[in-house]
Each structure stands twice: as C-alpha cells, then as structure tokens.
C-alpha atoms as a PDB file:
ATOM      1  CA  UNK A   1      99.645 143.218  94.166  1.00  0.00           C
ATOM      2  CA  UNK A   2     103.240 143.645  95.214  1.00  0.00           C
ATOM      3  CA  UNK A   3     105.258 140.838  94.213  1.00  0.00           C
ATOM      4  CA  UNK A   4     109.337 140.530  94.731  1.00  0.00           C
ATOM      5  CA  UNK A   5     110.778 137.847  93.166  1.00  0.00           C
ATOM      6  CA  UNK A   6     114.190 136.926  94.613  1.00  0.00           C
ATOM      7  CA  UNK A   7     116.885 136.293  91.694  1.00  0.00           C
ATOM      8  CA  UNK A   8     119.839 136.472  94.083  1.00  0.00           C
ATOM      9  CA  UNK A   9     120.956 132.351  94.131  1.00  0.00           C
ATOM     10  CA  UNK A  10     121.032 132.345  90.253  1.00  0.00           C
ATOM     11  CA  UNK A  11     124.672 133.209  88.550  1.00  0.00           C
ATOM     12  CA  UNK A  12     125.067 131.616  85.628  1.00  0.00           C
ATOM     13  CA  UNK A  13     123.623 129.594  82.907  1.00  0.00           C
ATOM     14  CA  UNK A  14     120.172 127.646  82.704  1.00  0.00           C
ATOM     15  CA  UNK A  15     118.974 129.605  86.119  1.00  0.00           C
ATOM     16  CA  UNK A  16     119.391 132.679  84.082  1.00  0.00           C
ATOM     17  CA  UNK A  17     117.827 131.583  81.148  1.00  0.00           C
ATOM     18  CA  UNK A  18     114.576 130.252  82.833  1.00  0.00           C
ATOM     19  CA  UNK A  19     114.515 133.761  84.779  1.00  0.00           C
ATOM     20  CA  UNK A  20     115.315 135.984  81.383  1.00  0.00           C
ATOM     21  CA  UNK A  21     112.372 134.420  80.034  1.00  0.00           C
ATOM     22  CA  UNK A  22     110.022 134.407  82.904  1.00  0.00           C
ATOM     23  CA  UNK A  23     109.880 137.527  84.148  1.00  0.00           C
ATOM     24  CA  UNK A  24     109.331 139.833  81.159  1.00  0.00           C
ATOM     25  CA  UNK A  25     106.095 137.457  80.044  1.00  0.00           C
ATOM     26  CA  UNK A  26     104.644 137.012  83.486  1.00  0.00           C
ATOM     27  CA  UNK A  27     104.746 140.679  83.866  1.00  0.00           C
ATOM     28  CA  UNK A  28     103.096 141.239  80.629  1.00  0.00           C
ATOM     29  CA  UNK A  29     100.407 138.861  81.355  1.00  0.00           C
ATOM     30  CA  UNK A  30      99.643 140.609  84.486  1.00  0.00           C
ATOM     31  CA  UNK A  31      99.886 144.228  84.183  1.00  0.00           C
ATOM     32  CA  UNK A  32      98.023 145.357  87.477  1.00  0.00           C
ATOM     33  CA  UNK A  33     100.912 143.685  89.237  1.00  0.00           C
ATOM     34  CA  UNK A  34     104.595 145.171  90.133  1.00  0.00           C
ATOM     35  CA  UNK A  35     106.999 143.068  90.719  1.00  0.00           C
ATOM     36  CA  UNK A  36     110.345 144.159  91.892  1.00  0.00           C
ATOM     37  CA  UNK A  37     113.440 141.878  91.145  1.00  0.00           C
ATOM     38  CA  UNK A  38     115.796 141.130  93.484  1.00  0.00           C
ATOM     39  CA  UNK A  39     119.302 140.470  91.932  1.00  0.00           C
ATOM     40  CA  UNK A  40     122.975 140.791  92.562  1.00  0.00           C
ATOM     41  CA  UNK A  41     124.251 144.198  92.083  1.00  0.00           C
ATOM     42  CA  UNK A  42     126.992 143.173  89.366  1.00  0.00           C
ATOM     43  CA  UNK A  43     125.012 140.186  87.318  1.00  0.00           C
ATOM     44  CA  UNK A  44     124.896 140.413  84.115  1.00  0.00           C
ATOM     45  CA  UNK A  45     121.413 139.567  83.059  1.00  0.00           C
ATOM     46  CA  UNK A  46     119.622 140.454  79.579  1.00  0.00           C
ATOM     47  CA  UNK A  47     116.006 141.591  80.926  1.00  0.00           C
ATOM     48  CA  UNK A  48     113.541 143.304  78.823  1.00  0.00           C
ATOM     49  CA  UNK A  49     111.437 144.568  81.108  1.00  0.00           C
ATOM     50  CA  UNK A  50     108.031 146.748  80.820  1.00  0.00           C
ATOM     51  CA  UNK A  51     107.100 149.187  83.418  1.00  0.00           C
ATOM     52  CA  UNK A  52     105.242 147.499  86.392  1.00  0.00           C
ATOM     53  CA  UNK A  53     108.741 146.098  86.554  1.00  0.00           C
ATOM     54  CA  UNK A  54     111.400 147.459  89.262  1.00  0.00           C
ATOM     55  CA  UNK A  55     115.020 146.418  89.882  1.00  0.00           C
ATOM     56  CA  UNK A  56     116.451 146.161  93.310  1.00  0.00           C
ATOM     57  CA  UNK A  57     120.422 145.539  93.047  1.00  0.00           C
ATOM     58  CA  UNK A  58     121.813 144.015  96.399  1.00  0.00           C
ATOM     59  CA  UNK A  59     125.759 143.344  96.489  1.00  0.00           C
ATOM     60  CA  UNK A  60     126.767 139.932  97.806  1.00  0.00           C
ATOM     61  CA  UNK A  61     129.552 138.628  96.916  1.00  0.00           C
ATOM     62  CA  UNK A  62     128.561 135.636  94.475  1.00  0.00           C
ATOM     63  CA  UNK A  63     131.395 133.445  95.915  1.00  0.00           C
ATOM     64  CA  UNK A  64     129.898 133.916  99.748  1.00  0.00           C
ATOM     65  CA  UNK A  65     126.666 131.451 100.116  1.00  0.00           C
ATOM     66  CA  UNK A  66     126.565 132.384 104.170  1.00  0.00           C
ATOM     67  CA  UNK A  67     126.285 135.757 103.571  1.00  0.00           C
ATOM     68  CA  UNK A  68     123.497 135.087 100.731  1.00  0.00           C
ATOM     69  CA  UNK A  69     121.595 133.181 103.472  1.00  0.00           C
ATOM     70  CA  UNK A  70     121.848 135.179 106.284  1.00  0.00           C
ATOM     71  CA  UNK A  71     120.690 137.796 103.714  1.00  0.00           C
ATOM     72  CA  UNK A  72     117.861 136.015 102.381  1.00  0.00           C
ATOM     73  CA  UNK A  73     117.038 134.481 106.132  1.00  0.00           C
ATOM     74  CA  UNK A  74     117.299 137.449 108.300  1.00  0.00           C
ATOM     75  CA  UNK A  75     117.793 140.781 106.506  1.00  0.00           C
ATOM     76  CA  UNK A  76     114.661 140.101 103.730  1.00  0.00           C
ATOM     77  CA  UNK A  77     111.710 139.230 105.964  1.00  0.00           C
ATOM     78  CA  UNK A  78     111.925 142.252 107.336  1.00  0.00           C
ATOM     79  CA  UNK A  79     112.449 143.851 104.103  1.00  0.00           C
ATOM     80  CA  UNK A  80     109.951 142.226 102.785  1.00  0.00           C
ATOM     81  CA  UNK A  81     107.716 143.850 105.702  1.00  0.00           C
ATOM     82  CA  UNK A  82     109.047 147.522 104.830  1.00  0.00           C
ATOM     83  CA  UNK A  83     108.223 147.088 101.323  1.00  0.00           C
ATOM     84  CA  UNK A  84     104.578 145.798 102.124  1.00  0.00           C
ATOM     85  CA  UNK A  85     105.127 143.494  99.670  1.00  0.00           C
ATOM     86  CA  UNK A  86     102.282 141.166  99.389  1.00  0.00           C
ATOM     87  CA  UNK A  87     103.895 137.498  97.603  1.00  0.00           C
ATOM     88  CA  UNK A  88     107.788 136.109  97.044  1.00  0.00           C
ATOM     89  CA  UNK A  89     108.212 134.333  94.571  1.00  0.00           C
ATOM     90  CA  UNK A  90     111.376 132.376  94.627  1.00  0.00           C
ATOM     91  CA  UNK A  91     112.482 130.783  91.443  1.00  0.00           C
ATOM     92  CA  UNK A  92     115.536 128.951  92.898  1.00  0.00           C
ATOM     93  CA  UNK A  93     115.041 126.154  94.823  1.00  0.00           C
ATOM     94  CA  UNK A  94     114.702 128.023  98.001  1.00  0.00           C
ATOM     95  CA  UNK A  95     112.967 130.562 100.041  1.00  0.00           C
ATOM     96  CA  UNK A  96     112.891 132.428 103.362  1.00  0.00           C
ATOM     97  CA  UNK A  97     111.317 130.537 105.819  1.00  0.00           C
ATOM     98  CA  UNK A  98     110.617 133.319 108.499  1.00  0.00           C
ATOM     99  CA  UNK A  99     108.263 134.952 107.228  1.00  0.00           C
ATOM    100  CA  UNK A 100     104.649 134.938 107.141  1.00  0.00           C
ATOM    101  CA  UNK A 101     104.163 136.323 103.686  1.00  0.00           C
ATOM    102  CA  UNK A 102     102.871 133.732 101.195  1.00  0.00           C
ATOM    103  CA  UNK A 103     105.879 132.438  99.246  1.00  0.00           C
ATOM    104  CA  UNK A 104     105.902 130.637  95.650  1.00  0.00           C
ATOM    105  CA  UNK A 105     108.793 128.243  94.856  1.00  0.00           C
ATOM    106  CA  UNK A 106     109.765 126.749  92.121  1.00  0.00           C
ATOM    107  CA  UNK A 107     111.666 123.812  92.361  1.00  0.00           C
ATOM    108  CA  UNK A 108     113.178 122.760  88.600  1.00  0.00           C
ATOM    109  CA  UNK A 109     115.218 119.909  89.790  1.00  0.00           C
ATOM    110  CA  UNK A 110     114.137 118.017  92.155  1.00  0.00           C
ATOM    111  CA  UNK A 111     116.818 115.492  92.262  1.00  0.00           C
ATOM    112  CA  UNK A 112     118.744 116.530  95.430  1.00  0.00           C
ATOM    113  CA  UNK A 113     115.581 116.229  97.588  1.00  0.00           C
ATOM    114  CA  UNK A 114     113.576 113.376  95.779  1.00  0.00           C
ATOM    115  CA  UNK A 115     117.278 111.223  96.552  1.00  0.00           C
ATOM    116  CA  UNK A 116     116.590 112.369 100.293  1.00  0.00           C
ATOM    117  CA  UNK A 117     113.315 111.118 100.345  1.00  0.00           C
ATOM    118  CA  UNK A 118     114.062 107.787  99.087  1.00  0.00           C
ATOM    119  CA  UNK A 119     117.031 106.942 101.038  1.00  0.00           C
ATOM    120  CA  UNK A 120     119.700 107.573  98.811  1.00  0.00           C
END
C-alpha cells in the first residue's frame, strides 16, 4: 500500500514532535507499506527514517496559508491520482476534501471545533 502522509501545516514545536515520532515507528511496524512524506522544502525536521520511507519536499512559503490550501485543495488530489497513491493520512487537523481517496485524520486538539459545536 501507498500511503502519503501530508506534513506540510506543521512548522514548529509539538506538531513536529508528534510527527518525528510517528512516522519512523509506524513505518517500522509496517514494512510492506511506503509511505512518502510530504513536507516543506526548507523544514527542519529530525527524521530517522528506514527504507519503505520517501521524502517529497514541496516549497511554500510557511508564512502563506492560501497558497498551502490551494496547494493541499487543488494541486494534491490530482497528485495524489498521479502517484496512485492508495491512503492520506493527514496528521494536522485537516485534509483535502476533493478527493475520493480514503483519508485518515488526526485531530489532537479538538478544542476549536468541539467550542463550535457547543455554541461557544
């Protein structure tokens, strides 16, 4: 299985942490998988990664969140397409939404929705 798991929202701190940890163990755990790891060209990340793991650097400019969504929104579904890639995982609170590719999120705080749904 071809799983991509999109890194791009995460900058700095905790996000990082959680992801430095992650990645390296679930790939371990499932060697038959690759996953390829989508991340901002110039982040500096500490990743020890074995070999069913793949790093694709895209350069956004961290300060520009538009241009981060129209990525993620537009530009990756179909990338996701080229790349036959058969899951996303996304690790950071969001995920594309066009796309019919089954999608894992991971939602660590859920504070800024759970205050939606109750009124706040």
């Amino acid at each position: 299985m071809k799983i991509l798991i999109d890194v791009l929202p995460h900058k700095m701190g905790g996000g990082l942490t959680y992801i430095e940890n992650l990645i390296p163990k679930l790939a371990e755990l499932s060697k038959e998988n690759k996953y390829y790891i989508l991340i901002q060209k110039n982040l500096e990340i500490d990743l020890d990664l074995p070999g069913n793991c793949h790093i694709i650097p895209i350069f956004i400019p961290a300060q520009n969140m538009l241009l981060r969504l129209f990525y993620e929104q537009i530009i990756l579904p179909i990338k996701l397409h080229h790349w036959k890639i058969d899951l996303l995982f996304s690790p950071a609170e969001s995920t594309v939404l066009l796309s019919s590719l089954p999608a894992v999120l991971a939602i660590r705080n859920s504070n800024p929705y759970f205050g939606q749904l109750v009124g706040k």
